[in-house]
Protein backbone atom coordinates (compact mmCIF):
# COMPACT_ATOMS: atom_id res chain seq x y z
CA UNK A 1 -36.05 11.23 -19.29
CA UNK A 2 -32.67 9.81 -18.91
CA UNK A 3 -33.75 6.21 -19.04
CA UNK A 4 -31.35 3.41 -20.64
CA UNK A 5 -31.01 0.21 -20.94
CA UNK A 6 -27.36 -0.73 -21.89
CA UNK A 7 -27.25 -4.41 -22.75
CA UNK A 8 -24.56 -6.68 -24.08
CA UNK A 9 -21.97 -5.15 -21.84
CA UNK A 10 -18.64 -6.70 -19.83
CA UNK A 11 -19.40 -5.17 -16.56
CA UNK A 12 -16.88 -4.42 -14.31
CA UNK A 13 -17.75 -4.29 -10.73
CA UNK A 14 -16.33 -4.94 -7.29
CA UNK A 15 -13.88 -7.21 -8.64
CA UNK A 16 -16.00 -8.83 -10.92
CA UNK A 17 -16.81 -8.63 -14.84
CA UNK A 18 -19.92 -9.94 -16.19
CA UNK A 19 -21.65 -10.04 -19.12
CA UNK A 20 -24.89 -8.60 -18.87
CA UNK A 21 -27.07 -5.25 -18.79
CA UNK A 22 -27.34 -2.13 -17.15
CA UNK A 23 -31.16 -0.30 -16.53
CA UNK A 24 -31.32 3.77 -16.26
CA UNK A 25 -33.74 5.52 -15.06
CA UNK A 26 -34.16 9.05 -14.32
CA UNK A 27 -30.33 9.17 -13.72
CA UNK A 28 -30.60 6.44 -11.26
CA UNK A 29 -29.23 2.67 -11.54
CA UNK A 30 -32.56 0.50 -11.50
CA UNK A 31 -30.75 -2.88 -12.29
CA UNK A 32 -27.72 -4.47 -12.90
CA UNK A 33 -28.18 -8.08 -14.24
CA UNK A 34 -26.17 -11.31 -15.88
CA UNK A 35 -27.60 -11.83 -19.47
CA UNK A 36 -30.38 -10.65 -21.67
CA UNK A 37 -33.62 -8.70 -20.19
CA UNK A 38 -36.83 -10.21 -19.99
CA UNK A 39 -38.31 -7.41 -21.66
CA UNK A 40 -36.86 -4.53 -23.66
CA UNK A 41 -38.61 -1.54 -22.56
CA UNK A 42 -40.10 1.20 -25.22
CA UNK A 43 -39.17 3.98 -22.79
CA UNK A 44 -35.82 3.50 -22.22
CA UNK A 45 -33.15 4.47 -25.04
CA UNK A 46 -31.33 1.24 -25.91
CA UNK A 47 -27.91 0.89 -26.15
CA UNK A 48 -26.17 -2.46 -27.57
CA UNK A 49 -22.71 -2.67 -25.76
CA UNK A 50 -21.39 -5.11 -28.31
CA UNK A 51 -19.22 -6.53 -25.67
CA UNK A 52 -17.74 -3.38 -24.51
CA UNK A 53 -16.57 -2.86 -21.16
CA UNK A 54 -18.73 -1.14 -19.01
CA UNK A 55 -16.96 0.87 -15.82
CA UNK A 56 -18.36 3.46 -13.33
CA UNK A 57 -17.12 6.21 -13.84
CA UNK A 58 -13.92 7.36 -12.75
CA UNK A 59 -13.77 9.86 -9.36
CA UNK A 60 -10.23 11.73 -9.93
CA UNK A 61 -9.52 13.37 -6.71
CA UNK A 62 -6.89 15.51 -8.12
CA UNK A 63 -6.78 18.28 -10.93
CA UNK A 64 -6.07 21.76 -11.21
CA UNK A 65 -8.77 23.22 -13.62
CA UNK A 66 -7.35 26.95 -13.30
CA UNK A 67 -10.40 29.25 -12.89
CA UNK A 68 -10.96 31.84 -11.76
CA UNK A 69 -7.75 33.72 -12.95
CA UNK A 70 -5.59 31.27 -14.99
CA UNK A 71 -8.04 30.67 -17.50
CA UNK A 72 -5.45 31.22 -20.20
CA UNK A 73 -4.36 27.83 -19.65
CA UNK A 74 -7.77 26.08 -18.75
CA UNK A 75 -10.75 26.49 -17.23
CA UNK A 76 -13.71 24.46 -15.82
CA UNK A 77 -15.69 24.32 -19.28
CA UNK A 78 -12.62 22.99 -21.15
CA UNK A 79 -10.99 20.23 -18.51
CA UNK A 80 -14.26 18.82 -17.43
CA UNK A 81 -15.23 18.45 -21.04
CA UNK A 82 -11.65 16.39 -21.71
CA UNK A 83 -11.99 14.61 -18.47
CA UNK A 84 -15.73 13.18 -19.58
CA UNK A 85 -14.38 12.54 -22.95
CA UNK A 86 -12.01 10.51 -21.20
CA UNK A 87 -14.23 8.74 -18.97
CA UNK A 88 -14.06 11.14 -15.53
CA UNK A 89 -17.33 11.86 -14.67
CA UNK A 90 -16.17 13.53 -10.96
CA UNK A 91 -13.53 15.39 -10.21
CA UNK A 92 -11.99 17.07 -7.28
CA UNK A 93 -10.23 20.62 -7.74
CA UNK A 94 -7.21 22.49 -5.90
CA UNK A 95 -7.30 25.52 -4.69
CA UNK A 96 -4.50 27.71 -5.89
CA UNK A 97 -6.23 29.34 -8.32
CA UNK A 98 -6.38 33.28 -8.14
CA UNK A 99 -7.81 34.58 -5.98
CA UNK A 100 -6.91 31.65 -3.71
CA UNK A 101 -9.56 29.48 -2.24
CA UNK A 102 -8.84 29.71 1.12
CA UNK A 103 -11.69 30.83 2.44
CA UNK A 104 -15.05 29.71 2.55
CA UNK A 105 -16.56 32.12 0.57
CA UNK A 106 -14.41 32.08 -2.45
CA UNK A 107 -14.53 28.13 -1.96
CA UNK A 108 -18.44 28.96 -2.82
CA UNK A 109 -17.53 31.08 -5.86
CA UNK A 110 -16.08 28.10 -7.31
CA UNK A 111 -19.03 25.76 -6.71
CA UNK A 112 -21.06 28.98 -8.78
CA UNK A 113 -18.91 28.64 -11.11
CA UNK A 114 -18.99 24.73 -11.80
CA UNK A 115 -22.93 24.59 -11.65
CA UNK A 116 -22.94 26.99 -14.80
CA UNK A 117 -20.03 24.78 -16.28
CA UNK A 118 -18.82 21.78 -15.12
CA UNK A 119 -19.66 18.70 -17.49
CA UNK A 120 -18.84 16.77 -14.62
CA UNK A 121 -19.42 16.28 -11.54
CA UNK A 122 -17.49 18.42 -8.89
CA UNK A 123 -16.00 18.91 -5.79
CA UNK A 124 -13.48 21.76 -4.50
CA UNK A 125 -10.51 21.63 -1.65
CA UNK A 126 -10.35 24.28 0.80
CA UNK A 127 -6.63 25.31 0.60
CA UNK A 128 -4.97 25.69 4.18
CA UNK A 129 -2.54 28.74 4.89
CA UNK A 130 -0.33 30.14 7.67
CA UNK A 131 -3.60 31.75 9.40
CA UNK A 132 -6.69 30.68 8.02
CA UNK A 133 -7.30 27.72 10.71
CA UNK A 134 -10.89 29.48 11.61
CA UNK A 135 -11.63 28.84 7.97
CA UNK A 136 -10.45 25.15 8.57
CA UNK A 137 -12.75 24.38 11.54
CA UNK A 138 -15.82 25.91 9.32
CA UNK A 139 -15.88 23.54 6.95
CA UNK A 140 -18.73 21.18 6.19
CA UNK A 141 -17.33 17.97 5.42
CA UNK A 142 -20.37 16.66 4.32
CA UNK A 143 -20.42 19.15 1.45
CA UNK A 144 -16.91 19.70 0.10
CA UNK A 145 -13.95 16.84 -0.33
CA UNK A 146 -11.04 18.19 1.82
CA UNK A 147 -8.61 20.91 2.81
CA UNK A 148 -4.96 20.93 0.92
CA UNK A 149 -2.17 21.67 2.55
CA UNK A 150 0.84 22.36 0.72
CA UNK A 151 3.51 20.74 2.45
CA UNK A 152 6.18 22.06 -0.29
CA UNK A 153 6.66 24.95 -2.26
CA UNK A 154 3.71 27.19 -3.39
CA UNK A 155 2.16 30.40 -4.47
CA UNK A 156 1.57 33.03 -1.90
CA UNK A 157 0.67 31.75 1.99
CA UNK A 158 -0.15 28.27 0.63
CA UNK A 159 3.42 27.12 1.78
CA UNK A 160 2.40 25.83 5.31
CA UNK A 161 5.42 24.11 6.48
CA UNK A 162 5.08 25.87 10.15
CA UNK A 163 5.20 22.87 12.59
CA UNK A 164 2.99 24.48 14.95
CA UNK A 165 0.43 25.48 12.49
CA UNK A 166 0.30 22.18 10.77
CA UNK A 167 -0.30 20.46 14.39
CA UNK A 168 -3.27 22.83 14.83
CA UNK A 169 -4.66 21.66 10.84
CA UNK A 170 -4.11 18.13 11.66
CA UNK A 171 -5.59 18.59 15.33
CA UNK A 172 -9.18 21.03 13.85
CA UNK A 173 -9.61 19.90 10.19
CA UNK A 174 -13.05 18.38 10.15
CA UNK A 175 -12.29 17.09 7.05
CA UNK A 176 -10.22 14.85 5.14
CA UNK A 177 -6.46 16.70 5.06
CA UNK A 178 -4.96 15.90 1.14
CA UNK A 179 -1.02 16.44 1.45
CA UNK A 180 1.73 17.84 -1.30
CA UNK A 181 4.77 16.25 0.63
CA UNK A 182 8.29 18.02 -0.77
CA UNK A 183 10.35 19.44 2.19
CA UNK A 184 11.14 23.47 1.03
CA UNK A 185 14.42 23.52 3.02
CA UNK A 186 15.93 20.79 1.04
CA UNK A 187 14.83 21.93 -2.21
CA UNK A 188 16.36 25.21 -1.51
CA UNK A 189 19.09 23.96 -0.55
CA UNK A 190 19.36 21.33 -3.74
CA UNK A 191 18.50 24.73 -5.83
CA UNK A 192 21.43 26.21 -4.34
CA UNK A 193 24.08 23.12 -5.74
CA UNK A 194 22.23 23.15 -8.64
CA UNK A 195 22.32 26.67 -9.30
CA UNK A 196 26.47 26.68 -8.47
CA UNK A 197 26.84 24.65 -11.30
CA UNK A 198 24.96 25.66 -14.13
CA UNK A 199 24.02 29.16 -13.32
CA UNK A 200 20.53 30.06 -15.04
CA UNK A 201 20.88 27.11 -17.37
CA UNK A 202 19.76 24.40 -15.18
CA UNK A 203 18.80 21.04 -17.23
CA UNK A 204 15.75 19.96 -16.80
CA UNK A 205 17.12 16.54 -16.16
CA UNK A 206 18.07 17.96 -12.68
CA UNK A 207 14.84 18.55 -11.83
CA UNK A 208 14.14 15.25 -9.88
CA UNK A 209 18.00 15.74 -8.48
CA UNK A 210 16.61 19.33 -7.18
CA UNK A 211 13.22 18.22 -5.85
CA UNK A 212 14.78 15.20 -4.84
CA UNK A 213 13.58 11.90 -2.98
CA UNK A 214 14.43 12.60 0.44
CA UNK A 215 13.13 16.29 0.11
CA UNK A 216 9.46 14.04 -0.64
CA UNK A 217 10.05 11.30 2.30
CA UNK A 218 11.08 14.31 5.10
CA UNK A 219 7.47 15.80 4.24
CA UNK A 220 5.41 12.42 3.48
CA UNK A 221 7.07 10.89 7.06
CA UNK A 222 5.90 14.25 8.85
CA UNK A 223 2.22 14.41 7.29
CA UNK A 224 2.29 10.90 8.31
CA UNK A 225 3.59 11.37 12.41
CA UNK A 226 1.35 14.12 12.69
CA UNK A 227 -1.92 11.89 11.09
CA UNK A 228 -0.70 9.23 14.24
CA UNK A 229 -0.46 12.13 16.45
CA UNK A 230 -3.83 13.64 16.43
CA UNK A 231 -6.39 10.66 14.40
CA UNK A 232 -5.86 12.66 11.40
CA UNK A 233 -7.94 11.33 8.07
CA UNK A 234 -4.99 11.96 5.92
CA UNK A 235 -4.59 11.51 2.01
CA UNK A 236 -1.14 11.73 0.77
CA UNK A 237 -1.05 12.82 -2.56
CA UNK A 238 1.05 11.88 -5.90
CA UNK A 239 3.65 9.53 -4.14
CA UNK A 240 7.03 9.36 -6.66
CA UNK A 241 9.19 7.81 -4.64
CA UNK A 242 10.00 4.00 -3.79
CA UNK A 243 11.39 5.31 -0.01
CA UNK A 244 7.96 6.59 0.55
CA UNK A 245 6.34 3.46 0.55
CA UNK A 246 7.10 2.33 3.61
CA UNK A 247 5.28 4.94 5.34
CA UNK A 248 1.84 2.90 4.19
CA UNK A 249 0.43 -0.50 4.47
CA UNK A 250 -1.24 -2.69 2.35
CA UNK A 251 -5.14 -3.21 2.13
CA UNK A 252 -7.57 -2.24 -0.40
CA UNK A 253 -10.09 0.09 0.09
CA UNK A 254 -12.10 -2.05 1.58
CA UNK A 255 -9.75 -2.15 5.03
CA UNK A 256 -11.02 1.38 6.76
CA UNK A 257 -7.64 3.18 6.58
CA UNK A 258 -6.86 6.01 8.07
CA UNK A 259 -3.35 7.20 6.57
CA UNK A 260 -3.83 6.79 2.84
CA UNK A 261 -1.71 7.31 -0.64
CA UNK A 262 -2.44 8.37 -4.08
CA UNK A 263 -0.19 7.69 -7.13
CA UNK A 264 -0.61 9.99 -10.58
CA UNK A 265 -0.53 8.51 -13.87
CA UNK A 266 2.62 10.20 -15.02
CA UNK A 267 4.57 8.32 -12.40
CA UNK A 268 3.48 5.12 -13.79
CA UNK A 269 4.32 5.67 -16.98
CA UNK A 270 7.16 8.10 -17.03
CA UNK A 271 10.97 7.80 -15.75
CA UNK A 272 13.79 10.21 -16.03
CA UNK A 273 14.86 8.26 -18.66
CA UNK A 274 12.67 10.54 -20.51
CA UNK A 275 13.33 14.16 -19.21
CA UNK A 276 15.61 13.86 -22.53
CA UNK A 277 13.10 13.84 -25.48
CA UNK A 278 10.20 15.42 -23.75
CA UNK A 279 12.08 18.43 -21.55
CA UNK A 280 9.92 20.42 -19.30
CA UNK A 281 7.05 18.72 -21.08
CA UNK A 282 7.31 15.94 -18.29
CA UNK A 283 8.08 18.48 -15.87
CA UNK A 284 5.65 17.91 -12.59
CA UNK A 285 6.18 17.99 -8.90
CA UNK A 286 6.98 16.31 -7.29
CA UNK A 287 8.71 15.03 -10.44
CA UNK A 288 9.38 12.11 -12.03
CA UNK A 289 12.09 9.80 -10.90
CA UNK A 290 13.93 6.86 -11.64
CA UNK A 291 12.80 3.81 -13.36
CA UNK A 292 13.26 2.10 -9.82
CA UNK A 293 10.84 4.18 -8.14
CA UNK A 294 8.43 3.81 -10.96
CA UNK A 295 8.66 0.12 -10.94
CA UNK A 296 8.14 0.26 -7.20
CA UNK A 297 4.89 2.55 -7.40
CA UNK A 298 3.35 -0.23 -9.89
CA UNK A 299 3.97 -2.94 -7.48
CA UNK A 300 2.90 -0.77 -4.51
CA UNK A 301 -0.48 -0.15 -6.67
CA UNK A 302 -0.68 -3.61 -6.99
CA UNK A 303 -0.47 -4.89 -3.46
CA UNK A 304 -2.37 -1.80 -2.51
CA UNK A 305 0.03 0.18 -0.45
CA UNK A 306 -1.27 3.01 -2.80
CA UNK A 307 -4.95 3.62 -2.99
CA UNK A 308 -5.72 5.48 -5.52
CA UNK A 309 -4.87 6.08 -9.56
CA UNK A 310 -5.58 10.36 -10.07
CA UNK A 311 -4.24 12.93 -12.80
CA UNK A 312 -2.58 15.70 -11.02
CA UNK A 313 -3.72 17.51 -13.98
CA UNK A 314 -2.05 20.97 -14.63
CA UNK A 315 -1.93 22.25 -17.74
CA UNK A 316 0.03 25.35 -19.50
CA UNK A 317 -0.13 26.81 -22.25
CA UNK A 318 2.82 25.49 -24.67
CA UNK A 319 4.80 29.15 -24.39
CA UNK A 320 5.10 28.42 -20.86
CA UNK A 321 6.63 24.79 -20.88
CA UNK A 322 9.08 25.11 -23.42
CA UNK A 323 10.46 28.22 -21.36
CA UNK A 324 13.78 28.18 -19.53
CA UNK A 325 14.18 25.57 -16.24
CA UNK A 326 12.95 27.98 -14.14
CA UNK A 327 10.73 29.74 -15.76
CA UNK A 328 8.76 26.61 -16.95
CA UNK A 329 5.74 25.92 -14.47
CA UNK A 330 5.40 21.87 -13.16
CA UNK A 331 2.55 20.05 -14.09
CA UNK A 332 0.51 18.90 -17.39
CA UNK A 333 -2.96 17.87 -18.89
CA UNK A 334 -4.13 14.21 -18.17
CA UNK A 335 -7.40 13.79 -17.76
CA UNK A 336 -8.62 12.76 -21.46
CA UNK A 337 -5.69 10.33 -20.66
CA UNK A 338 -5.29 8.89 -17.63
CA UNK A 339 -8.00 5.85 -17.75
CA UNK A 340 -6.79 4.81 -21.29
CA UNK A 341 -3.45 4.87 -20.16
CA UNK A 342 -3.84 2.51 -16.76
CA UNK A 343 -6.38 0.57 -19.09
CA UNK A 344 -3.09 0.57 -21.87
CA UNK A 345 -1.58 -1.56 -18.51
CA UNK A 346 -4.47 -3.89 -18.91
CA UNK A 347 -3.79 -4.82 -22.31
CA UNK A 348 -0.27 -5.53 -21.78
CA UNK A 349 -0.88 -8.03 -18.73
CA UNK A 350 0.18 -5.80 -16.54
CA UNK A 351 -2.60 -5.44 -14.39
CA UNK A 352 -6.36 -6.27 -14.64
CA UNK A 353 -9.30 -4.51 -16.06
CA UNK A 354 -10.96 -5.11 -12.33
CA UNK A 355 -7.68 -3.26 -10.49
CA UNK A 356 -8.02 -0.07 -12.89
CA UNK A 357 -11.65 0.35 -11.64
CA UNK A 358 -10.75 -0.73 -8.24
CA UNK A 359 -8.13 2.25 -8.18
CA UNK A 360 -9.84 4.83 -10.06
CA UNK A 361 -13.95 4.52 -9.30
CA UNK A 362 -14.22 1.83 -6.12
CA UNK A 363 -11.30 3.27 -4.29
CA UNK A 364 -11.48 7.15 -4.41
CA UNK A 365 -15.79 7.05 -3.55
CA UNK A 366 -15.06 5.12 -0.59
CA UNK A 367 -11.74 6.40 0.75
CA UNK A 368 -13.78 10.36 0.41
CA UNK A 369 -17.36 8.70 1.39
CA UNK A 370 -18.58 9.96 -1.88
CA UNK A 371 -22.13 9.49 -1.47
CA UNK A 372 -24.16 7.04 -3.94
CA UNK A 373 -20.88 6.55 -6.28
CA UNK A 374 -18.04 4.96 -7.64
CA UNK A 375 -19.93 1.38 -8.26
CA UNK A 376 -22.42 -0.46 -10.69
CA UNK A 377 -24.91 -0.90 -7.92
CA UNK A 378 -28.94 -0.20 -8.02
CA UNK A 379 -29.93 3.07 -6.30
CA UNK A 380 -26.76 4.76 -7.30
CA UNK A 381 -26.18 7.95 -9.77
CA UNK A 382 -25.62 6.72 -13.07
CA UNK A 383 -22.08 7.55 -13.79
CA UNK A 384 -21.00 5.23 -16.48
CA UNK A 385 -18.52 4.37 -19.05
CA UNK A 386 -18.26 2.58 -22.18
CA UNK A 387 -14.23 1.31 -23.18
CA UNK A 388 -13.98 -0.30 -26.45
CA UNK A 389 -11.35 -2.40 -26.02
CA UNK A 390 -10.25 -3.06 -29.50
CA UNK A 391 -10.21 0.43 -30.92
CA UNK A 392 -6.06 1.52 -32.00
CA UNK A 393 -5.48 4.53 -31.83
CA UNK A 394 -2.60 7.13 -31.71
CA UNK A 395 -2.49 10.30 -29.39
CA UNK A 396 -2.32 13.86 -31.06
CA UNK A 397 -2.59 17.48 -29.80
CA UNK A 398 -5.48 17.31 -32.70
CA UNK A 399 -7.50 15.11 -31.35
CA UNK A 400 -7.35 16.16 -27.72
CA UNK A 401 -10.10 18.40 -25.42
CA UNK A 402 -7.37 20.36 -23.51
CA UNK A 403 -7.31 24.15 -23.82
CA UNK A 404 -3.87 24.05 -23.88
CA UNK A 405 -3.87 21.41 -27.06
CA UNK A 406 -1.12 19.64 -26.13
CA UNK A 407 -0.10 16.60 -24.22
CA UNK A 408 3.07 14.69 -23.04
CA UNK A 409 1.37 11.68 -24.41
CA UNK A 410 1.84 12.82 -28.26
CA UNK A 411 2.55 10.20 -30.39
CA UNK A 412 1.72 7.48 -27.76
CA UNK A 413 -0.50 4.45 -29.52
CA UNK A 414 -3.47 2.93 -27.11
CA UNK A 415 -5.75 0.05 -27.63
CA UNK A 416 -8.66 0.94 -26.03
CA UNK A 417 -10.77 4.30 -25.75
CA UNK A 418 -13.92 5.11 -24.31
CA UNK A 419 -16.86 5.74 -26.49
CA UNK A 420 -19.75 6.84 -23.91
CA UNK A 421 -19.96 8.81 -20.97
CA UNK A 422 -22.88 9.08 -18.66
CA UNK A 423 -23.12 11.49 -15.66
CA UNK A 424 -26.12 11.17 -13.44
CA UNK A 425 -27.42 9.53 -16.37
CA UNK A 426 -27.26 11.80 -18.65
CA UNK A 427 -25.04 10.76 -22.08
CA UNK A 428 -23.04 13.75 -22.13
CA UNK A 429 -20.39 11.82 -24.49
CA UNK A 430 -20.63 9.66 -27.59
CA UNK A 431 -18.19 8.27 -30.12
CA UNK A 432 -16.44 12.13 -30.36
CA UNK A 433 -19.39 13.95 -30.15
CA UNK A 434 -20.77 15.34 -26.72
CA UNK A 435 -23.89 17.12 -25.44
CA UNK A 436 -23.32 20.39 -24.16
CA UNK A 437 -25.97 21.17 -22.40
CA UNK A 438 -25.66 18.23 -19.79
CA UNK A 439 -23.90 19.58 -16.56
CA UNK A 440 -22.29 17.86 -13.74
CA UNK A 441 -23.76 18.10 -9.81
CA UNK A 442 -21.88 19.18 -6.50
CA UNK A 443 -20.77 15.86 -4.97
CA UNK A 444 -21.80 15.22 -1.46
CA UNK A 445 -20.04 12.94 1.01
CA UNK A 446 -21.39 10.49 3.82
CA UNK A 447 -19.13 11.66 6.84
């Protein structure tokens, strides 16, 4: 029946942590309450948190799950079962996959797809092109997240750095407009140098050189004009750069922005400091930068000139990173990850327990208008997550979810780790083990 009563918990809500209990029923939040309850009831399943946090769960707006056609490297089965063992119980998926989603009705194939699949719950971008603007204006934005446009280098018409047709995307997008900012002309032209110099045999270490800061800014300022321009609900995706900050201004997702920014996990914790032990392992774009800009995302997190915490996840198989500069693809698996890692921050001081929810769960259900998400509140879906926050443990391509089986977190030691995952509540993960026969729902959005 989906009915639990989770009791002895440290809940962490809007800002708050209390100790208390949490009541389930039929995959609905009945009550959330300081203490012990009154009465234990017989039908509910008990669970004793043991002083365990307890988090909603987290909404990444921001992976690249790879089916249909890639599914070599992932698919929908495989990352949304990582992503729940790593407490994401929503997720929000790009659409250069192949065939493209760039039209409505392979958008809908997708959706298909995740109902059979999905351990999570899902959403899918519409991905804008060069001339699919009538495909644009169709969508419903109560029933899918967004439309990407790739503002920077892509696969086939995804590229859309056409002044006129981005004016007409930012002018007839019914929807929320998600942003890749990397100018092409100055990457080109950075490829160009680069290539002079070292031929085919282009370090990786040049890679943030190449796709360099002001080739992001150029593309971040011009999302950002053209947002002004036409009243544009604009989301500006994986910031790495400490220039681009000043495009956005502080005030937490409470503050009704329209122009908002997103910064990835990898750019938190990675620098180009480490391009030299990990190689095209920690190869993403828009890549990772210098410690400078990293230390200026965390404070820009902080005083909440960036919004949101997502993944950006993207994996490969291992044959394809360790290839060649330019034959390795960007990106890399993060989902299992990225909420132990920001909740790694917590443990060292840097930031509070209440801030990592704030940026992964409050933040991303009210900047999309997810509907009846992203907080411990009665009358709300019950996605939930348990962190023990005493458990040590070491990162290893054995004990990850990934089809890929690898991560650039290998070796990395963490304090805490989720132990239970409910979605819609439904335990679909527990202490390693999950049920396989729970499956996520479409997300809908109040707009």
């Amino acid at each position: 029946m989906n009915n639990y009563l989770i009791k002895n918990a440290r809940i962490v809500n809007e800002g708050t942590i209390i100790e208390g209990y949490v009541v389930v029923r039929n995959g609905i939040i009945q009550a959330v309450s300081e203490g012990q309850p009154e009465v234990e009831s017989e039908y509910a399943d008990e669970i004793d948190a043991g002083g365990q946090y307890l988090i909603p769960g987290v909404i990444d707006d921001q992976v690249h799950f790879r089916e249909p056609g890639l599914t070599h490297k992932a698919d929908i089965f495989t990352e949304s079962k990582a992503a729940v063992s790593g407490g994401i119980t929503s997720f929000m998926e790009m659409p250069n996959t192949k065939p493209q989603a760039t039209t409505i009705e392979e958008l809908e194939k997708k959706y298909d797809r995740a109902a059979i699949k999905s351990f999570a719950n899902y959403s899918f971008y519409l991905g804008a092109t060069n001339d699919n603007i009538d495909q644009v204006k169709k969508l419903d934005p109560g029933k899918n997240c967004g439309v990407k446009v790739f503002m920077g280098s892509s696969t086939g018409n995804m590229l859309v750095d056409d002044r006129k047709t981005l004016e007409k995307i930012f002018a007839e997008s019914p929807a929320l407009v998600a942003t890749h900012c990397e100018d092409e002309a100055t990457i080109q032209k950075n490829t160009e140098i680069y290539k002079e110099r070292y031929g085919d045999l282009i370090p990786v270490s040049a890679h943030p050189l190449i796709r360099s800061a002001e080739a992001c800014y150029k593309s971040s300022s011009l999302a950002v004009e053209l947002a002004r321009k036409h009243n544009t609900r604009l989301h500006v995706l994986h910031i790495s750069t400490e220039k681009e900050l000043e495009l956005f201004q502080k005030g937490d997702y409470t503050q009704n922005k329209q122009i908002t920014a997103e910064v990835c996990v990898h750019h938190l914790w990675f620098s180009d400091q480490d391009y030299e032990a990990k190689g095209p392992l920690v190869k993403w774009n828009p890549a990772i930068k210098q410690e400078s800009d990293r230390d200026a995302l965390f404070n820009a997190l902080l005083d909440d000139r960036l919004d949101i915490v997502a993944t950006d996840h993207a994996p490969h198989t291992i044959e394809e990173k360790q290839s060649r500069y330019f034959d390795s693809p960007s990106g890399g698996p993060m989902v299992q990850h990225s909420l132990t890692a920001m909740m790694e921050f917590a443990h060292l001081g840097k930031m509070s327990v209440e801030k990592v929810v704030e940026k992964m769960c409050h933040a991303p259900a009210v900047l999309y208008k997810v509907k009846d998400r992203g907080f411990i509140r009665p009358g709300l879906k019950a996605d939930l997550v348990l962190i023990d926050p005493e458990w040590e443990w070491t990162v290893s391509h054995k004990n990850t979810w990934y089809k890929c089986k690898w991560t650039p977190l290998e070796g990395q030691q963490f304090h805490t780790r989720v132990t239970h995952t409910f979605v819609n509540g439904k335990l679909v993960f527990k202490n390693g083990l999950f049920n396989e026969m729970i499956r996520g729902e479409r997300l809908e959005f109040d707009r």
